[in-house]
N, C-alpha and C. Protein backbone atom coordinates (compact mmCIF):
# COMPACT_ATOMS: atom_id res chain seq x y z
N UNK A 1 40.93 24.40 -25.80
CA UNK A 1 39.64 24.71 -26.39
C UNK A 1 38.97 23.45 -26.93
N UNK A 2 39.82 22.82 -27.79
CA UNK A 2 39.28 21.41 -28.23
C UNK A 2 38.76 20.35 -26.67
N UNK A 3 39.52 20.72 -26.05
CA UNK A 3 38.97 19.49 -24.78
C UNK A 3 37.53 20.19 -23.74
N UNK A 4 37.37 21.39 -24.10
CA UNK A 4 36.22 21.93 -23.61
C UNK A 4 35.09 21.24 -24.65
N UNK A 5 35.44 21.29 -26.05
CA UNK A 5 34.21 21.19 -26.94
C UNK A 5 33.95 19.80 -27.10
N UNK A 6 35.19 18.63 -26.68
CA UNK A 6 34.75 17.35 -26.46
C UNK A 6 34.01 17.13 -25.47
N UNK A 7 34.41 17.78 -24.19
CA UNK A 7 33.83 17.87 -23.07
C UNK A 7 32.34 18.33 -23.41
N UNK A 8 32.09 19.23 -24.07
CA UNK A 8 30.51 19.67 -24.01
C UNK A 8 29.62 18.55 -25.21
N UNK A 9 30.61 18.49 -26.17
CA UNK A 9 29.89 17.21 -26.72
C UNK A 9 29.21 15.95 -26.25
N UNK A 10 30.37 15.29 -25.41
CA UNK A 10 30.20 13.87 -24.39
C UNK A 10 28.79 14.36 -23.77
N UNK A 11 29.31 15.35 -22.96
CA UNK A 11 28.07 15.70 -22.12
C UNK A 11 26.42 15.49 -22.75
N UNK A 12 26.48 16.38 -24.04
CA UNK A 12 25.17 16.37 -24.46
C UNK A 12 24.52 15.04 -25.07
N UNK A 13 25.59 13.91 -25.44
CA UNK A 13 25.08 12.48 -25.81
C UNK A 13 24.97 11.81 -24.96
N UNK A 14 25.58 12.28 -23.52
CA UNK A 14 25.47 11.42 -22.43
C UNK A 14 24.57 11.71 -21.82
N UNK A 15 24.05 12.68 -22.01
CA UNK A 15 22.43 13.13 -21.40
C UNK A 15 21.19 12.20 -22.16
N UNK A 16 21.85 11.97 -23.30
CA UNK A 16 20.82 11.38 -24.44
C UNK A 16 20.71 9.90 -23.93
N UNK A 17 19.05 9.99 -23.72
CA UNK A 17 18.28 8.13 -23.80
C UNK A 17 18.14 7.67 -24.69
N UNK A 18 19.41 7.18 -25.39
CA UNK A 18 18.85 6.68 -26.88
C UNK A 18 18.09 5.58 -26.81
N UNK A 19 18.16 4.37 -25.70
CA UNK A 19 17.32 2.77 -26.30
C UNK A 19 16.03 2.82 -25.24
N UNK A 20 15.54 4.49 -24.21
CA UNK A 20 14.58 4.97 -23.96
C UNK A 20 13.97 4.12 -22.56
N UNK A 21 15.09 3.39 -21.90
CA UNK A 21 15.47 2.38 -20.93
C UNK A 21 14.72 2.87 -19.97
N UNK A 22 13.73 3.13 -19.12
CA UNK A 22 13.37 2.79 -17.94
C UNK A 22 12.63 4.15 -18.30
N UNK A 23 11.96 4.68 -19.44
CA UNK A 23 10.79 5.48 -19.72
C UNK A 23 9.96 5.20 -19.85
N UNK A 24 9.60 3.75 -20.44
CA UNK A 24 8.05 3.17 -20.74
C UNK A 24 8.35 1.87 -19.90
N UNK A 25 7.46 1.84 -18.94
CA UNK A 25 7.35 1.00 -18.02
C UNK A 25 5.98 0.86 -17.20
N UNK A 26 5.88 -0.33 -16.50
CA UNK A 26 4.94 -0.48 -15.28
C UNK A 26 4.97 0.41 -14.56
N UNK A 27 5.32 0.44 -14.10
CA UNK A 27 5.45 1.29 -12.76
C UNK A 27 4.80 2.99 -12.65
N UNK A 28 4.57 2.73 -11.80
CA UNK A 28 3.44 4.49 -11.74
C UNK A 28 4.37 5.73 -11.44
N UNK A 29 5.20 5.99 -10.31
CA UNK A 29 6.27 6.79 -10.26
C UNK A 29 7.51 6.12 -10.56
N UNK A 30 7.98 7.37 -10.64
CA UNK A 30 9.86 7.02 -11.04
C UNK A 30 10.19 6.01 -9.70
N UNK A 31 11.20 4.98 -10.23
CA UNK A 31 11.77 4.25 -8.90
C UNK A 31 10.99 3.67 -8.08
N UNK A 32 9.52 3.49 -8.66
CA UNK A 32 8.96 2.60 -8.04
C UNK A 32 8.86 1.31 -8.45
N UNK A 33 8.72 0.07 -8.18
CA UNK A 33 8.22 -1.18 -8.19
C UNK A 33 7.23 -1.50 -9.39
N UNK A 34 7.27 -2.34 -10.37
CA UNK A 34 5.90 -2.96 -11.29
C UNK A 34 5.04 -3.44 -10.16
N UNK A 35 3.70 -2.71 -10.67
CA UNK A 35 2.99 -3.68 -9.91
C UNK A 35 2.87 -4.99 -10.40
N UNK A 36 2.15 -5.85 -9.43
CA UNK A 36 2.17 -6.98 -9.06
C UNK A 36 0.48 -7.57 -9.69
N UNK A 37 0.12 -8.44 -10.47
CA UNK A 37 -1.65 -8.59 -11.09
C UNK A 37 -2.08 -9.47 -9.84
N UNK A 38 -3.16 -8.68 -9.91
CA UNK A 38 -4.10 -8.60 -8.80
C UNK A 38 -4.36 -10.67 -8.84
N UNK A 39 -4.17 -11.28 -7.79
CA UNK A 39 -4.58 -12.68 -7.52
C UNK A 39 -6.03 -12.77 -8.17
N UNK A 40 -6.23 -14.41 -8.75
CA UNK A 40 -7.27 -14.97 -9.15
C UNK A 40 -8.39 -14.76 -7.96
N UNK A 41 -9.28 -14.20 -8.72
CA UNK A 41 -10.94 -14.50 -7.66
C UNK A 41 -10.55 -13.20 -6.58
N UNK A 42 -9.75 -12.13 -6.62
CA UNK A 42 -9.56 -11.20 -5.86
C UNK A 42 -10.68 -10.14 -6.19
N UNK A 43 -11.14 -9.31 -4.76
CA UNK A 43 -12.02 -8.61 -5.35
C UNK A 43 -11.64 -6.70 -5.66
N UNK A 44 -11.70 -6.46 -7.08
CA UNK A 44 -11.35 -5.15 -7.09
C UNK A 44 -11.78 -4.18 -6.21
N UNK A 45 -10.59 -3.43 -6.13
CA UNK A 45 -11.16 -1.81 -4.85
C UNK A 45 -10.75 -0.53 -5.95
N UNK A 46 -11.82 0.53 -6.02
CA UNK A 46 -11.84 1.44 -6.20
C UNK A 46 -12.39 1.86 -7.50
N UNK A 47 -13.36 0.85 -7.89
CA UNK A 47 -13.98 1.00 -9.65
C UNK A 47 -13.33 -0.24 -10.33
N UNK A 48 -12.61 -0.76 -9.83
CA UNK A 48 -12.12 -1.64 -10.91
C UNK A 48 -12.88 -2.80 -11.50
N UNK A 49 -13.10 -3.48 -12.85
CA UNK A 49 -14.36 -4.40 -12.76
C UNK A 49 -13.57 -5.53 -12.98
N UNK A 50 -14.41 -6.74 -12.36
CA UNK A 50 -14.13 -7.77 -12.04
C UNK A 50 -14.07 -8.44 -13.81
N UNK A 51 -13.47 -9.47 -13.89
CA UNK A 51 -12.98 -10.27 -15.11
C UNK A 51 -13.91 -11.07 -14.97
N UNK A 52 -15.07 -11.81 -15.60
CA UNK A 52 -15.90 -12.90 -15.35
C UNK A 52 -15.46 -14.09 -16.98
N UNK A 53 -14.55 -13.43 -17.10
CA UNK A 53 -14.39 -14.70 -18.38
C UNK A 53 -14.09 -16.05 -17.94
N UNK A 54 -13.62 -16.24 -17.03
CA UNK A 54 -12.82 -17.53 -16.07
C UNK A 54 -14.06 -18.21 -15.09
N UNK A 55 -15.29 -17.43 -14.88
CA UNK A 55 -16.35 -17.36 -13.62
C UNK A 55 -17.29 -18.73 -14.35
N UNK A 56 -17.74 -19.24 -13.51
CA UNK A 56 -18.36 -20.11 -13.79
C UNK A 56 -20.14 -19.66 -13.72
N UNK A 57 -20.79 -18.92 -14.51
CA UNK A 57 -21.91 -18.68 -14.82
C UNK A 57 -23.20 -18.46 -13.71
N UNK A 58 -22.84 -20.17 -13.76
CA UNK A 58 -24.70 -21.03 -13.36
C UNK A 58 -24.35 -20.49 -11.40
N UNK A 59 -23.12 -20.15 -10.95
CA UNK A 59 -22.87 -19.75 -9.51
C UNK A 59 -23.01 -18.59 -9.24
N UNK A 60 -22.76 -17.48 -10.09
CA UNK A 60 -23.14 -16.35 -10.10
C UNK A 60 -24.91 -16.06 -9.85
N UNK A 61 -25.27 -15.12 -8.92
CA UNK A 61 -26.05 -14.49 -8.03
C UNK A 61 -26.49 -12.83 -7.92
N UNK A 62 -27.82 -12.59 -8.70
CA UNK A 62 -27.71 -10.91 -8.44
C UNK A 62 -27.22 -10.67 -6.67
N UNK A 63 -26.72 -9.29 -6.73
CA UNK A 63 -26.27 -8.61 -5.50
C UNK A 63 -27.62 -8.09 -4.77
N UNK A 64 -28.42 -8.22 -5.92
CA UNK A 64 -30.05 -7.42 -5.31
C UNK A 64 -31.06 -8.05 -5.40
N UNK A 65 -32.08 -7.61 -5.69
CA UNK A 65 -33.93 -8.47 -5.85
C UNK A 65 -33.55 -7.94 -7.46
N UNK A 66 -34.28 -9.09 -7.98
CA UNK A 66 -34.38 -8.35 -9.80
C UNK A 66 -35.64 -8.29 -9.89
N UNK A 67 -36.24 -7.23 -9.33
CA UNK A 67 -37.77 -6.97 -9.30
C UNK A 67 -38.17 -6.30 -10.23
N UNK A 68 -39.52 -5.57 -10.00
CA UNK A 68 -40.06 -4.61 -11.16
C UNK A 68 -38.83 -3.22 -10.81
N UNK A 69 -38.76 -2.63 -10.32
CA UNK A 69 -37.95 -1.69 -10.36
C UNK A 69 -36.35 -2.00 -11.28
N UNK A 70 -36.22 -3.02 -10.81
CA UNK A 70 -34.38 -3.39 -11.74
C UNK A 70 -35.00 -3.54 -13.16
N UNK A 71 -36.04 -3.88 -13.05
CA UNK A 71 -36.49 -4.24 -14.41
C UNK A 71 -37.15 -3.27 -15.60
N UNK A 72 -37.39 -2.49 -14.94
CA UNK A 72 -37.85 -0.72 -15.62
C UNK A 72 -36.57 -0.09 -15.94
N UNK A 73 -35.87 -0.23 -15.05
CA UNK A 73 -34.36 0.57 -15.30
C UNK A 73 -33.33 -0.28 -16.43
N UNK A 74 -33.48 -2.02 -16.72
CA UNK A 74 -33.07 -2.36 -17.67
C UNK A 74 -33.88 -2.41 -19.16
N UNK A 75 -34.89 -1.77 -19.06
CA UNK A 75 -35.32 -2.13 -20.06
C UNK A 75 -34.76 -0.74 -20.66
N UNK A 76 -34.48 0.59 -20.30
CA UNK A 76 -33.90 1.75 -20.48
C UNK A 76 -32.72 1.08 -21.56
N UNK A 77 -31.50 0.51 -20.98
CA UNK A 77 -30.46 -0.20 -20.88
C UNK A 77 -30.79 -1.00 -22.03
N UNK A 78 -31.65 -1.66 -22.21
CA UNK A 78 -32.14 -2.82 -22.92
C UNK A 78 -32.06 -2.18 -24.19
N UNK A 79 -32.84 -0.81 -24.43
CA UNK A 79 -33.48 -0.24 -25.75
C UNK A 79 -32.12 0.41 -26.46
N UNK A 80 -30.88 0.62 -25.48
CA UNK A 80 -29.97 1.10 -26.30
C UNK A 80 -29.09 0.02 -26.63
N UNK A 81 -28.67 -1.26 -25.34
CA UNK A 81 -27.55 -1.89 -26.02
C UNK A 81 -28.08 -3.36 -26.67
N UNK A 82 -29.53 -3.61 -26.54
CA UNK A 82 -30.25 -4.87 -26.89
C UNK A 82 -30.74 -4.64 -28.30
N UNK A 83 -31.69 -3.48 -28.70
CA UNK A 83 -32.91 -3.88 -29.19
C UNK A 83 -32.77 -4.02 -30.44
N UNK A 84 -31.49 -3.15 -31.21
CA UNK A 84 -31.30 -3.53 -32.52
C UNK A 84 -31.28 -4.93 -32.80
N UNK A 85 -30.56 -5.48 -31.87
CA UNK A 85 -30.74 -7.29 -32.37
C UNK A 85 -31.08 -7.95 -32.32
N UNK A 86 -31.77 -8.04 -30.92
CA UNK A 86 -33.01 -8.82 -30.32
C UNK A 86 -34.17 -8.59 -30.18
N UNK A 87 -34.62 -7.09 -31.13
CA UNK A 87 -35.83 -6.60 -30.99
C UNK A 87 -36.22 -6.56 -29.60
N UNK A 88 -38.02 -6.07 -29.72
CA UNK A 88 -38.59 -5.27 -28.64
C UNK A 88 -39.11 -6.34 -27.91
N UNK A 89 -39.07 -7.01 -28.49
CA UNK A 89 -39.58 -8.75 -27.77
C UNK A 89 -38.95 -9.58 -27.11
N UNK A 90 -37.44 -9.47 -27.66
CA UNK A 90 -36.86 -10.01 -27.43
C UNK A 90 -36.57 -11.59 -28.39
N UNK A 91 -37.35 -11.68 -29.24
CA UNK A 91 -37.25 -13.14 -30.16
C UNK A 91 -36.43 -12.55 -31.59
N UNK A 92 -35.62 -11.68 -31.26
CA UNK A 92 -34.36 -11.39 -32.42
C UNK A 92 -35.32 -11.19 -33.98
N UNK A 93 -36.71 -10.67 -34.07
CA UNK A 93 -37.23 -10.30 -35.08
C UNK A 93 -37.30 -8.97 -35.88
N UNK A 94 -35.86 -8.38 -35.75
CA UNK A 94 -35.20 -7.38 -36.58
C UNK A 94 -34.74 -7.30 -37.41
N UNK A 95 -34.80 -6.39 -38.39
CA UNK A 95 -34.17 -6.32 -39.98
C UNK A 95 -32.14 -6.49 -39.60
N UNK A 96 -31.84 -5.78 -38.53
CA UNK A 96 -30.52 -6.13 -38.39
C UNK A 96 -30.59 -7.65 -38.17
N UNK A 97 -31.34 -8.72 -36.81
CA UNK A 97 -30.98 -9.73 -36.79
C UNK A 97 -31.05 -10.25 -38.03
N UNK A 98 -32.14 -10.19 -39.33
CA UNK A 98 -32.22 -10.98 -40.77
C UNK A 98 -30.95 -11.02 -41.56
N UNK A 99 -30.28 -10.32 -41.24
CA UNK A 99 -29.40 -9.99 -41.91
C UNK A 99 -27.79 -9.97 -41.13
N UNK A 100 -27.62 -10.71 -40.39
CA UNK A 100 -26.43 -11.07 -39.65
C UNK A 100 -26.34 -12.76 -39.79
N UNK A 101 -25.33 -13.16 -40.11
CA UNK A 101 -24.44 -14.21 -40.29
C UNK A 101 -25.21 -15.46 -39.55
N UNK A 102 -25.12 -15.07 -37.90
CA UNK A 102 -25.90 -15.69 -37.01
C UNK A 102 -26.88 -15.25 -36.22
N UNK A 103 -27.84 -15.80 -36.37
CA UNK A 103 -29.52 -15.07 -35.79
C UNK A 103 -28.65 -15.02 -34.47
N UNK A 104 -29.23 -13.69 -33.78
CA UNK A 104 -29.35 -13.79 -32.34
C UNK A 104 -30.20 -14.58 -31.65
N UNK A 105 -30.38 -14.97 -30.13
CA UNK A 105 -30.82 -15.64 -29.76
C UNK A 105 -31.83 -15.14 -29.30
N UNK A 106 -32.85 -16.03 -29.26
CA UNK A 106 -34.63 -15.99 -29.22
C UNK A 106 -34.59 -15.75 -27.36
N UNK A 107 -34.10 -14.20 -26.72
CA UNK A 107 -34.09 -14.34 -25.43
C UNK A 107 -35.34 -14.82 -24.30
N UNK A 108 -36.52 -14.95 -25.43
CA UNK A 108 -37.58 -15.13 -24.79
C UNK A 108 -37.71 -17.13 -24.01
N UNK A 109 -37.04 -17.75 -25.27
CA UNK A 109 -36.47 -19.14 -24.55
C UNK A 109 -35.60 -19.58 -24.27
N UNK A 110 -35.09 -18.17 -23.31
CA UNK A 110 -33.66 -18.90 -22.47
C UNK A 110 -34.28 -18.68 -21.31
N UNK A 111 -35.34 -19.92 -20.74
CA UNK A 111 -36.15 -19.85 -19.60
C UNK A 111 -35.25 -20.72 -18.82
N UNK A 112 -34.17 -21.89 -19.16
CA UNK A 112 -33.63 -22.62 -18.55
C UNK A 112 -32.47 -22.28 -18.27
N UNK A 113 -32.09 -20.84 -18.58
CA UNK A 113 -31.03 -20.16 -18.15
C UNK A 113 -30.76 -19.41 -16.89
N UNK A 114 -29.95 -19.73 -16.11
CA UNK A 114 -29.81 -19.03 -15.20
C UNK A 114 -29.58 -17.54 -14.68
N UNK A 115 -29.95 -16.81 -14.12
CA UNK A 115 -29.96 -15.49 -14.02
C UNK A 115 -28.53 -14.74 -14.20
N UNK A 116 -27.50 -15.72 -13.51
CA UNK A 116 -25.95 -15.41 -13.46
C UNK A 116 -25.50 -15.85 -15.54
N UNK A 117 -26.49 -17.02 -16.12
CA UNK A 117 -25.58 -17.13 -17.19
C UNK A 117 -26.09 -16.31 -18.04
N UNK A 118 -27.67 -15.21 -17.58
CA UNK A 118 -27.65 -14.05 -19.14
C UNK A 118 -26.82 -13.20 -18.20
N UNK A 119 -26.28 -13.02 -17.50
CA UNK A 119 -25.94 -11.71 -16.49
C UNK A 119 -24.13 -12.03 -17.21
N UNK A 120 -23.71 -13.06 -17.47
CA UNK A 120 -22.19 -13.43 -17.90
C UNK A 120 -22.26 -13.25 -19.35
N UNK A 121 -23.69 -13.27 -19.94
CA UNK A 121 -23.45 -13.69 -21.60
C UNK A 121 -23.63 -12.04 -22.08
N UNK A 122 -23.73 -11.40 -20.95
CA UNK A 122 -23.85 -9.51 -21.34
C UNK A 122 -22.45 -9.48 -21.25
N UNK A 123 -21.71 -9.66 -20.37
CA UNK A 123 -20.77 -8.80 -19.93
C UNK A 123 -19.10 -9.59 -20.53
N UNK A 124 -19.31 -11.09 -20.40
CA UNK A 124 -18.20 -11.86 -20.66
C UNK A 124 -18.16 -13.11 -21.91
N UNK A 125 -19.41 -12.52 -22.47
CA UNK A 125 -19.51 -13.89 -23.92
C UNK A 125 -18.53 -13.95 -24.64
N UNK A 126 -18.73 -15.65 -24.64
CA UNK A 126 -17.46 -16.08 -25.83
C UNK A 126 -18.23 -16.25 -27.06
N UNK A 127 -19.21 -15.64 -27.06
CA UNK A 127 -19.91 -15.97 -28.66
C UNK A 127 -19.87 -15.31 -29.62
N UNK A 128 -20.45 -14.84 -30.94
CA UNK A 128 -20.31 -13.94 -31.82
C UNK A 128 -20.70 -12.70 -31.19
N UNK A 129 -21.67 -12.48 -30.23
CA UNK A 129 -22.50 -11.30 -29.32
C UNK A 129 -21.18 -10.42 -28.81
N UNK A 130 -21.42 -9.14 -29.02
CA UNK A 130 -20.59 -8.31 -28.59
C UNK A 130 -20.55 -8.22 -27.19
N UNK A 131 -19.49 -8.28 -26.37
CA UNK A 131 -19.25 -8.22 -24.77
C UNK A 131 -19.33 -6.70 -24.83
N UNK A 132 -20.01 -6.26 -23.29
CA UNK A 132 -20.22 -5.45 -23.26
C UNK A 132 -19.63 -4.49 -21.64
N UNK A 133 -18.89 -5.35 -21.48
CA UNK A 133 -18.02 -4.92 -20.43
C UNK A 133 -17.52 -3.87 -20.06
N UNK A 134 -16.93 -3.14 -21.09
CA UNK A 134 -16.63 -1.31 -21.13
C UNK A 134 -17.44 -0.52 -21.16
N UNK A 135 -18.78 -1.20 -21.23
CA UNK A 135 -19.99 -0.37 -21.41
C UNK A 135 -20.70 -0.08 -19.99
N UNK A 136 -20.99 -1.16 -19.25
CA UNK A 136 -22.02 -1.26 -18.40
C UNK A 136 -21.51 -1.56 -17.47
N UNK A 137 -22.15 -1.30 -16.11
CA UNK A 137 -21.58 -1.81 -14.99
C UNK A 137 -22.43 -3.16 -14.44
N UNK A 138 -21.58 -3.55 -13.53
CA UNK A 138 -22.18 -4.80 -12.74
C UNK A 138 -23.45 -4.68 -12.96
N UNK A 139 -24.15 -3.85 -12.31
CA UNK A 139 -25.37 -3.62 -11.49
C UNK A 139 -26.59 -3.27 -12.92
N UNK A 140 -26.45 -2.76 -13.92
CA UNK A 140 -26.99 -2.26 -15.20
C UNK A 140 -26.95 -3.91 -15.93
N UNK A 141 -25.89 -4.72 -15.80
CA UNK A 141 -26.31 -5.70 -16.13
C UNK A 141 -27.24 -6.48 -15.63
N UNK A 142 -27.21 -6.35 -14.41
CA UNK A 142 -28.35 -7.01 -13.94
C UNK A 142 -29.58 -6.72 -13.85
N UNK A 143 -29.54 -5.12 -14.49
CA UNK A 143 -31.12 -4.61 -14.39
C UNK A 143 -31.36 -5.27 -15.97
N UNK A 144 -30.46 -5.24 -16.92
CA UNK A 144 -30.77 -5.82 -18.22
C UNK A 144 -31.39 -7.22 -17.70
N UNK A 145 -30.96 -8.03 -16.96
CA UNK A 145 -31.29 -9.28 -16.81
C UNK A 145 -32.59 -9.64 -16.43
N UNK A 146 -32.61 -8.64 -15.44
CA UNK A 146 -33.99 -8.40 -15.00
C UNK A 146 -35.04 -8.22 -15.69
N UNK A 147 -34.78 -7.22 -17.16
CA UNK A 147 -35.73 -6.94 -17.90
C UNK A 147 -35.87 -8.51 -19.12
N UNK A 148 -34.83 -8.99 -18.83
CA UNK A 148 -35.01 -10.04 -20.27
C UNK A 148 -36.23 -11.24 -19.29
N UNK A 149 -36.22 -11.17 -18.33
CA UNK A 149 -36.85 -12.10 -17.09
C UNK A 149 -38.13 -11.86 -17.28
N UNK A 150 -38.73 -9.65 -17.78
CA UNK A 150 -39.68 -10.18 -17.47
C UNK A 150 -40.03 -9.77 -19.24
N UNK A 151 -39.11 -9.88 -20.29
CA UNK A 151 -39.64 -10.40 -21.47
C UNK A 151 -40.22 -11.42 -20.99
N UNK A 152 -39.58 -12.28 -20.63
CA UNK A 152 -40.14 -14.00 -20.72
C UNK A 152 -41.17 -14.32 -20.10
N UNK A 153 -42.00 -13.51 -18.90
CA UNK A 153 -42.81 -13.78 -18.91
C UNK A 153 -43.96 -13.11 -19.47
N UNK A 154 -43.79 -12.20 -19.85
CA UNK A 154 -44.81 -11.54 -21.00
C UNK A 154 -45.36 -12.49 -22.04
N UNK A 155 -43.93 -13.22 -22.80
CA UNK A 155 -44.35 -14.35 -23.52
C UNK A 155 -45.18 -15.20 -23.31
């Protein structure tokens, strides 16, 4: 009787994952492989968004025309993730910008900026400016870009 109840004992601690070894892992199914991170400059398949923190700006290129149409559709874009800080103008003349640490930037004279470096400073800034990467897609950034293009020439 005693060697049955050792027996059922063993059993039930030997079932037990105590240090939880090969439960939290990479890997997508049981017994499969970690994946492997996707190579530098590779291009994502299936939604995945590209990393531009490493990208060099001034080389970057809309995928489209940033015409009046991209530019109606960012200004949509514009009024929710821009305007508190950069105002409706775009020259950061908001009670939020007065009152932040560091003025935002006057988007109306970043005329010597390249289309790819406001299109990187939405999505991948290293500055105090909130990145907005989880937010927006490729293409919404560039209608934002579009619309800051034709702030500037309104100015």
């Amino acid at each position: 009787m005693r060697l049955w109840l050792l027996i059922a004992i063993l059993f039930v601690f030997g079932c037990e994952n105590i240090d939880g070894d090969l439960h939290d892992q990479v890997s997508f199914r049981v017994q499969e492989s970690p994946r492997r991170l996707n190579p530098v400059g590779s291009i994502p398949v299936y939604n995945r968004k590209i990393d531009y923190s490493n990208i060099d700006a001034v080389t970057l290129a809309p995928p489209f025309q940033l015409g009046t149409e991209a530019a109606d559709r960012g200004k949509r874009l514009y009024s929710i993730y821009c305007l508190v800080c950069h105002g409706k103008t775009g020259e950061a003349d908001t009670k939020v910008a007065d009152k932040l640490d560091v003025t935002p930037f006057d988007l109306t004279e970043l005329t010597d900026s390249t289309d790819g470096e406001i299109f990187w400073k939405i999505l991948a800034s290293d500055s105090i400016m909130a990145r907005y990467r989880n937010e927006l897609t490729d293409k919404e950034a560039w209608e934002i870009t579009a619309y800051v293009r034709k702030l500037q020439e309104a100015k």
